[in-house]
N, C-alpha and C. Protein backbone atom coordinates (compact mmCIF):
# COMPACT_ATOMS: atom_id res chain seq x y z
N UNK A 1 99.81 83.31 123.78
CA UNK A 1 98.68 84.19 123.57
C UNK A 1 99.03 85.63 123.95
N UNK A 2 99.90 85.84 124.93
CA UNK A 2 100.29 87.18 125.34
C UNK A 2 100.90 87.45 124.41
N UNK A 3 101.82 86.65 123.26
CA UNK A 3 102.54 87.56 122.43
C UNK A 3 101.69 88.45 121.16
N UNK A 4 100.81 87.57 120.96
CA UNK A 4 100.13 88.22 120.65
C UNK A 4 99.06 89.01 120.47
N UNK A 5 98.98 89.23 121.99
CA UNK A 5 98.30 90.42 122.27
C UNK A 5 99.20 91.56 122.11
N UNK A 6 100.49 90.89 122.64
CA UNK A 6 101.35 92.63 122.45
C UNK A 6 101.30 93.02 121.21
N UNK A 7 101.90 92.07 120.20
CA UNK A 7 101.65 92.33 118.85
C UNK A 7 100.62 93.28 118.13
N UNK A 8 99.14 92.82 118.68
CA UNK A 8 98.22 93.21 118.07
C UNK A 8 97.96 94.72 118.75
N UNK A 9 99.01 94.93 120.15
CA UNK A 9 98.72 96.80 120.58
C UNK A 9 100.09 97.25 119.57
N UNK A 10 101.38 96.98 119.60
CA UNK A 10 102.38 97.30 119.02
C UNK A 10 101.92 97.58 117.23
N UNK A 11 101.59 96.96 116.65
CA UNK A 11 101.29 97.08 115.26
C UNK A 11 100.33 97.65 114.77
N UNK A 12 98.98 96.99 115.61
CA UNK A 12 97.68 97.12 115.07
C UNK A 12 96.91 96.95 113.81
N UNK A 13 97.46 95.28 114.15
CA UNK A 13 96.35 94.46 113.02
C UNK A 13 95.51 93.39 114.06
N UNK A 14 94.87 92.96 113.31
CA UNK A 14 93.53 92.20 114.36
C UNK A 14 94.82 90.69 114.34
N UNK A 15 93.57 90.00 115.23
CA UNK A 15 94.04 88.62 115.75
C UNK A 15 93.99 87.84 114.52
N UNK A 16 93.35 88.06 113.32
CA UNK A 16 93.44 86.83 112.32
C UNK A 16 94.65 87.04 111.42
N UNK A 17 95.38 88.07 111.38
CA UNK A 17 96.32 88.57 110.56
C UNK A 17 97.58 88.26 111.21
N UNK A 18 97.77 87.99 112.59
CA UNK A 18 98.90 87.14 113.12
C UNK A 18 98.80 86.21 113.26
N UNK A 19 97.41 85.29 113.13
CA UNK A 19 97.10 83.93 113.27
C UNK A 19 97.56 83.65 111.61
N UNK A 20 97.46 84.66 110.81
CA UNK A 20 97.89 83.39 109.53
C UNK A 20 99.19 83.77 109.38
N UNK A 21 99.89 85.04 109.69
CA UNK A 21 101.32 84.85 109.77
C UNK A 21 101.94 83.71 110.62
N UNK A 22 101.75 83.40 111.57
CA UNK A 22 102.17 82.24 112.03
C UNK A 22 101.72 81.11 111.93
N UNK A 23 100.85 80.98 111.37
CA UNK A 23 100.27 79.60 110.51
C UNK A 23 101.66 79.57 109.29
N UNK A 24 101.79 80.56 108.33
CA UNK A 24 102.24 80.36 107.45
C UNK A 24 103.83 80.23 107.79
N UNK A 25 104.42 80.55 108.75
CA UNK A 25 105.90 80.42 109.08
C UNK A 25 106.08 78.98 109.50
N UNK A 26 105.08 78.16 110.43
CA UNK A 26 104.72 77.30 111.30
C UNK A 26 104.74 75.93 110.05
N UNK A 27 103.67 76.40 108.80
CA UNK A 27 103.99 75.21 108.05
C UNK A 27 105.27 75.75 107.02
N UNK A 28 105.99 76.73 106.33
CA UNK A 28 107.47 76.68 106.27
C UNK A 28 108.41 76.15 106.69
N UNK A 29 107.63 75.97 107.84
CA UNK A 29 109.27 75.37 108.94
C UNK A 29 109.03 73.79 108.78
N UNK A 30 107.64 73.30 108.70
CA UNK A 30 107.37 72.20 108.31
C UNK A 30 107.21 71.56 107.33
N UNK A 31 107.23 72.26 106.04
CA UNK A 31 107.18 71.65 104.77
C UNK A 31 109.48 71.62 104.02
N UNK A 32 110.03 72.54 104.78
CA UNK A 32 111.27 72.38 104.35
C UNK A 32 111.85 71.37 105.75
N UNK A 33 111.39 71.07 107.12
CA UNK A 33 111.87 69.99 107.45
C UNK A 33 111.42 68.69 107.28
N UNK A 34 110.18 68.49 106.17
CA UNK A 34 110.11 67.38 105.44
C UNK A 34 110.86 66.91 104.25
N UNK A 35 110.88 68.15 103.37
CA UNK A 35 111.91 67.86 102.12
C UNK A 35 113.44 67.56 102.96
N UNK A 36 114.20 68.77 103.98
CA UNK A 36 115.41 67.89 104.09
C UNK A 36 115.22 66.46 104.62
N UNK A 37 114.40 66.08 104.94
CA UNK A 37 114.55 64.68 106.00
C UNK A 37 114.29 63.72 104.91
N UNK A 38 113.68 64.06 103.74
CA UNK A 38 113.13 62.88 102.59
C UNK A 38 114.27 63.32 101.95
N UNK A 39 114.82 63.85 101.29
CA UNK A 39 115.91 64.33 100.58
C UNK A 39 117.34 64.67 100.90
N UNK A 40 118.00 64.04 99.95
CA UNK A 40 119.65 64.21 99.70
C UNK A 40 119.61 65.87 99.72
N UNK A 41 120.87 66.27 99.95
CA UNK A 41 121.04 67.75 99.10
C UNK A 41 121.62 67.23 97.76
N UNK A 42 121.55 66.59 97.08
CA UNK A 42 122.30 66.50 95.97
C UNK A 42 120.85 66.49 95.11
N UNK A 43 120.32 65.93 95.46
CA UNK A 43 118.46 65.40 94.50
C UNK A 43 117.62 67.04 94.61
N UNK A 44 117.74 67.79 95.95
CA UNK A 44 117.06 69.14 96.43
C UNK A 44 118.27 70.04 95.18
N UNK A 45 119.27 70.25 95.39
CA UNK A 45 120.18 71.25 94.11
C UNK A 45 119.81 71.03 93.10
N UNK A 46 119.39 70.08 92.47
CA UNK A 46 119.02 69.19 91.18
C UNK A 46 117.93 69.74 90.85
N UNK A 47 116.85 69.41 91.66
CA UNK A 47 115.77 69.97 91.43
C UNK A 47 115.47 71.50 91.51
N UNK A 48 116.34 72.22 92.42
CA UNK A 48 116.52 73.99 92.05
C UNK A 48 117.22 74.59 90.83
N UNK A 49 118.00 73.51 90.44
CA UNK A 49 118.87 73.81 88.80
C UNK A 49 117.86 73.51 88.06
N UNK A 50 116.91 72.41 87.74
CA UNK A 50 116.19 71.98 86.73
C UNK A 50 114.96 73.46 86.89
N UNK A 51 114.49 73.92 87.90
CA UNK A 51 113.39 75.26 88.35
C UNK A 51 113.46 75.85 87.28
N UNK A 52 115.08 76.55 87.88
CA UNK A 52 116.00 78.01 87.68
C UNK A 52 116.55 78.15 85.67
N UNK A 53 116.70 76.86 85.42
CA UNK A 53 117.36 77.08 84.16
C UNK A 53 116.59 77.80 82.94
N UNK A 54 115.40 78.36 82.92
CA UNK A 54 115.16 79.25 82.50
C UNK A 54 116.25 80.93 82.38
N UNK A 55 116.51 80.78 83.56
CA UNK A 55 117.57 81.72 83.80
C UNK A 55 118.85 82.20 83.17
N UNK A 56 119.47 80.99 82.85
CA UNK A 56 120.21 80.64 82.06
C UNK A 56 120.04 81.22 81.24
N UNK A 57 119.36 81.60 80.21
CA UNK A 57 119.07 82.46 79.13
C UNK A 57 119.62 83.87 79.61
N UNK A 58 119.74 84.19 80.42
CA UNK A 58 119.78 85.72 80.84
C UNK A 58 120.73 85.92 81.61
N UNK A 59 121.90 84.92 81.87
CA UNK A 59 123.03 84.97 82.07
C UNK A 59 123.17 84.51 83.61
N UNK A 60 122.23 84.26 84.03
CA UNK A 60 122.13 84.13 85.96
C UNK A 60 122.63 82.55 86.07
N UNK A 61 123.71 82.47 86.85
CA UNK A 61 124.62 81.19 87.23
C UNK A 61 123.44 80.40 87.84
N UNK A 62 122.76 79.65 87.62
CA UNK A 62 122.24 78.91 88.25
C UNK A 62 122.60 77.64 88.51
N UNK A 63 123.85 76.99 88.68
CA UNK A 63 124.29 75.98 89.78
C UNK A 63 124.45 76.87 91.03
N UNK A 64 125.30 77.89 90.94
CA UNK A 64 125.42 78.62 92.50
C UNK A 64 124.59 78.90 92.95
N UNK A 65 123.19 79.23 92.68
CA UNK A 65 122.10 80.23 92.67
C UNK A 65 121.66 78.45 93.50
N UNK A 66 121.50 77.29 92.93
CA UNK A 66 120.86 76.85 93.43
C UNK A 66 121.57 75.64 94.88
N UNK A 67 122.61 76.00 94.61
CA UNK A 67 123.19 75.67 95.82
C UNK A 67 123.19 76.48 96.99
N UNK A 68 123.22 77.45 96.62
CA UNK A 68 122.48 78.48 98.15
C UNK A 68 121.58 78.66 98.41
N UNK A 69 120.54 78.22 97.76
CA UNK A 69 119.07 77.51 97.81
C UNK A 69 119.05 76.63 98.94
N UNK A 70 119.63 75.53 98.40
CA UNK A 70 119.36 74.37 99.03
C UNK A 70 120.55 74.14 100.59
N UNK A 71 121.21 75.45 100.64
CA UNK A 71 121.80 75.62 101.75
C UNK A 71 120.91 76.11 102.70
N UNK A 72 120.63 77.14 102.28
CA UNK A 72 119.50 77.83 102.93
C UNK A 72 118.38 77.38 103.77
N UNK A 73 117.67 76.27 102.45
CA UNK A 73 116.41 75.32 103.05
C UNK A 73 116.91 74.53 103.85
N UNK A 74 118.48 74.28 104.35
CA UNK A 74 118.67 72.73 104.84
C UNK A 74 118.79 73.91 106.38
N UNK A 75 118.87 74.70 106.33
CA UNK A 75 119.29 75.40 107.83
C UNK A 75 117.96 75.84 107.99
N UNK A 76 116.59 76.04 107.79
CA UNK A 76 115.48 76.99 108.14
C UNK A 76 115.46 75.27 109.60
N UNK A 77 115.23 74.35 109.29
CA UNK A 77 114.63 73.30 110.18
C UNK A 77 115.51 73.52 111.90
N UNK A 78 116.89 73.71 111.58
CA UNK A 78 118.11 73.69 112.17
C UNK A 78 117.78 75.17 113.02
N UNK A 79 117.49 76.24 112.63
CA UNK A 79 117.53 77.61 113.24
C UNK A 79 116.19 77.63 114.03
N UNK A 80 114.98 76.61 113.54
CA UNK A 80 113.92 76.66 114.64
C UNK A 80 113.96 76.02 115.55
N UNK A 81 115.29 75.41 116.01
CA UNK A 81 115.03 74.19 117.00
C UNK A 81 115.86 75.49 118.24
């Protein structure tokens, strides 16, 4: 609660505007450490290639594109602990 009180003298936005920023980081951290824990990375890349391939049209590599995707999402669970 103190942090965000400092917050709210340091910035100066009210208490509901850091209550949903950290609502919304809080379930991020919880909706990508459900997909890695239900999911392969091989099924999670798959499904960022099948997204992205629109892209494809416009020249954007999307196997790489979506393998650093799914690198990415597999470390957000890993960096909050």
């Amino acid at each position: 609660m103190a942090l965000i009180i400092i917050i709210t003298l340091l910035v100066g936005v009210n208490y509901y505007t850091i209550l949903l920023i950290i609502l919304k980081i809080a379930l991020i951290v919880l909706y990508t450490s459900i997909l890695t824990f239900t999911s392969t990375p091989t099924e999670i890349t798959y499904g960022f290639q099948k997204v992205l391939s629109p892209l494809k049209l416009i020249g954007v590599p999307t196997s790489k594109l979506a393998l650093k995707m799914t690198m990415a999402i597999r470390y957000i669970p890993i960096m909050m602990e």
